[in-house]
C-alpha atoms as a PDB file:
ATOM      1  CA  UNK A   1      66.347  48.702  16.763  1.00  0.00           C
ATOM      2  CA  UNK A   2      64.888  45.491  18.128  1.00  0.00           C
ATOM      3  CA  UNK A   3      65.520  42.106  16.343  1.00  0.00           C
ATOM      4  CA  UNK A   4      63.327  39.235  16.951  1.00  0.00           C
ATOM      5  CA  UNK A   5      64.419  35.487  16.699  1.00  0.00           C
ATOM      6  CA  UNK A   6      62.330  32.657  15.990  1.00  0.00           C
ATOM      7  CA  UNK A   7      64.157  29.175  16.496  1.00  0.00           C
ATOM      8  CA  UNK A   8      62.454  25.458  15.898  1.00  0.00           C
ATOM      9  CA  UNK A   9      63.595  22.132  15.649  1.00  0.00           C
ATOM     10  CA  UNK A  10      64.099  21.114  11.834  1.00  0.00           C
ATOM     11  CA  UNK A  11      61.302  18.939   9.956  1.00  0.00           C
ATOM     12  CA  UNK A  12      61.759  15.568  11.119  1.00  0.00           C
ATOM     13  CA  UNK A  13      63.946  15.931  14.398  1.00  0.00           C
ATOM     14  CA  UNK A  14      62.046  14.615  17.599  1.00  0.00           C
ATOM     15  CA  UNK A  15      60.675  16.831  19.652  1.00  0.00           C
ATOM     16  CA  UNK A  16      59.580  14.947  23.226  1.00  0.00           C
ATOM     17  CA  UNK A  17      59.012  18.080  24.571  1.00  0.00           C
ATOM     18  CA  UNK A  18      56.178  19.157  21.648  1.00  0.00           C
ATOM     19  CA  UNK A  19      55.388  15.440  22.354  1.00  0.00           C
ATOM     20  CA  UNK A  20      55.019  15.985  26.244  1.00  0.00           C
ATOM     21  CA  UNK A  21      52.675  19.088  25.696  1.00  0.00           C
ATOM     22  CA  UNK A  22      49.925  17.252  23.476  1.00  0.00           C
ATOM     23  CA  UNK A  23      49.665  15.053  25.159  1.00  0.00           C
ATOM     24  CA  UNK A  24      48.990  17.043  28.246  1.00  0.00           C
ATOM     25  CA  UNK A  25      46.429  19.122  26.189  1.00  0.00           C
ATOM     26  CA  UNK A  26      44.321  15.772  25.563  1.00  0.00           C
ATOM     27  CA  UNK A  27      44.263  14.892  29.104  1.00  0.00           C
ATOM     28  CA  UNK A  28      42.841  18.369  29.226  1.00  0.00           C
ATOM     29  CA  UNK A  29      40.485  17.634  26.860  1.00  0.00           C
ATOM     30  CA  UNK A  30      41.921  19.359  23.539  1.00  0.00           C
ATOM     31  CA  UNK A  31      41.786  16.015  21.288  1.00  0.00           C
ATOM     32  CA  UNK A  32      41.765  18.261  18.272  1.00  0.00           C
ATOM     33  CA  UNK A  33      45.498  19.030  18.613  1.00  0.00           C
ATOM     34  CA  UNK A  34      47.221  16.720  16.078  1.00  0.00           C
ATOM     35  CA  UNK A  35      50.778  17.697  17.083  1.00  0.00           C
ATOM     36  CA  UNK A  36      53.006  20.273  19.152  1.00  0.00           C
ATOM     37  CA  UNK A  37      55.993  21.834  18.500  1.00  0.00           C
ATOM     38  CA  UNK A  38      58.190  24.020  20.623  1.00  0.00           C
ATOM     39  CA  UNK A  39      61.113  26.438  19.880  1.00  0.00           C
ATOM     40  CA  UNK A  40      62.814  29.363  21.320  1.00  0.00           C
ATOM     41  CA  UNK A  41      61.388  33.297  20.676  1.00  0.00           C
ATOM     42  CA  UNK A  42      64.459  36.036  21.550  1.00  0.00           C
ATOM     43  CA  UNK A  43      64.709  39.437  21.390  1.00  0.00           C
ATOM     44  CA  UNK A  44      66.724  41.459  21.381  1.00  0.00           C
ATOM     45  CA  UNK A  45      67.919  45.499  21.086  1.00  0.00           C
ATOM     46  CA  UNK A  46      70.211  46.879  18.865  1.00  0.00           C
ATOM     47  CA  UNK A  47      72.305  49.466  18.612  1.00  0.00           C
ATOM     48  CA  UNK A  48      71.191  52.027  15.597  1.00  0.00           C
ATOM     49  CA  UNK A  49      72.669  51.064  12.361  1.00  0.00           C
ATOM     50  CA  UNK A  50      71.592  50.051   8.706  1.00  0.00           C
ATOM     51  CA  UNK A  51      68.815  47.647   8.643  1.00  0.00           C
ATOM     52  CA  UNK A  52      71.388  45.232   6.007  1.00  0.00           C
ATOM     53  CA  UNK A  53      73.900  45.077   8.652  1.00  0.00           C
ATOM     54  CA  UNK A  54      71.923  44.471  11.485  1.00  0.00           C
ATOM     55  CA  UNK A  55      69.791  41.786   9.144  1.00  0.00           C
ATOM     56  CA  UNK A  56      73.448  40.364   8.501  1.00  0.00           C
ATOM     57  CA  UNK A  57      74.579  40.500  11.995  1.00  0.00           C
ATOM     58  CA  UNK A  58      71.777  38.923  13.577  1.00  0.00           C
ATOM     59  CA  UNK A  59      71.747  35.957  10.659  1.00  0.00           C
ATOM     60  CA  UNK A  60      75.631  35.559  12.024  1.00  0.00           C
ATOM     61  CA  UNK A  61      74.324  35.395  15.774  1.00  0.00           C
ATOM     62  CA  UNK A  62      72.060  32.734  14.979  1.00  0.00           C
ATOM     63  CA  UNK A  63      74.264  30.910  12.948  1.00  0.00           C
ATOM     64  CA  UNK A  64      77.153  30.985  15.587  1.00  0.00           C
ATOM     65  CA  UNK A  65      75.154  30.935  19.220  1.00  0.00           C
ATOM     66  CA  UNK A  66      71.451  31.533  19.127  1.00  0.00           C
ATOM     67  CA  UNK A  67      70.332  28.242  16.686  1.00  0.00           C
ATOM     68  CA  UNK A  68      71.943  24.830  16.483  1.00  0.00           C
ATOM     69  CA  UNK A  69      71.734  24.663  12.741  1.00  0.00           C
ATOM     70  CA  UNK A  70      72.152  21.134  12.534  1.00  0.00           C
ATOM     71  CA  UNK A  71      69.101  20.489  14.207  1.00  0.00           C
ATOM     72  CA  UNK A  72      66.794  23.575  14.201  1.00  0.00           C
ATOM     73  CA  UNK A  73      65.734  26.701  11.539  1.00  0.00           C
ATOM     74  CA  UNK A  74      65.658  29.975  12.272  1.00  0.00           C
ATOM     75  CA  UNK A  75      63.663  33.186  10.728  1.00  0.00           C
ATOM     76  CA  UNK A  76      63.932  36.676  11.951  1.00  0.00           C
ATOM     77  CA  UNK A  77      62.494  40.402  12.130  1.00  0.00           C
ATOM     78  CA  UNK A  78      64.503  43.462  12.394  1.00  0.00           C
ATOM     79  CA  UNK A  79      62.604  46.606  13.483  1.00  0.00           C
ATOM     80  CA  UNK A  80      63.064  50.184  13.607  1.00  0.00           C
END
């Protein structure tokens, strides 16, 4: 099974990074981008096991290591 993680900063939190890279991108010459934001992708493989408890037991790995929930969301995929 693989799970993938998708973590970005919450509505509303700075993000000088996102900041950092637009502006970059209109030095470039890519005025059209109106803002940037950056997060974290993570996979990872999974031992076999019903798709509910590996659903469950990735939400608790994000919730207690992988995502700072006070400041950034998370969404995830479980395959296989």
């Amino acid at each position: 099974m693989k799970a993938k993680v998708y973590v970005t900063l919450k509505s509303g939190i700075l993000d000088p990074q996102g900041k950092a890279v637009q502006q970059s991108l209109h030095h470039l010459g890519y005025t059209s981008v109106k803002d940037v934001r950056l997060g974290k992708y993570i996979e990872m493989e999974l031992s076999p096991m019903p798709a509910e408890e590996a659903k469950r037991q990735v939400a608790e790995m994000c919730r207690k290591l992988l995502a700072n929930t006070v400041i950034e969301d998370f969404r995830f995929e479980v395959e296989g």
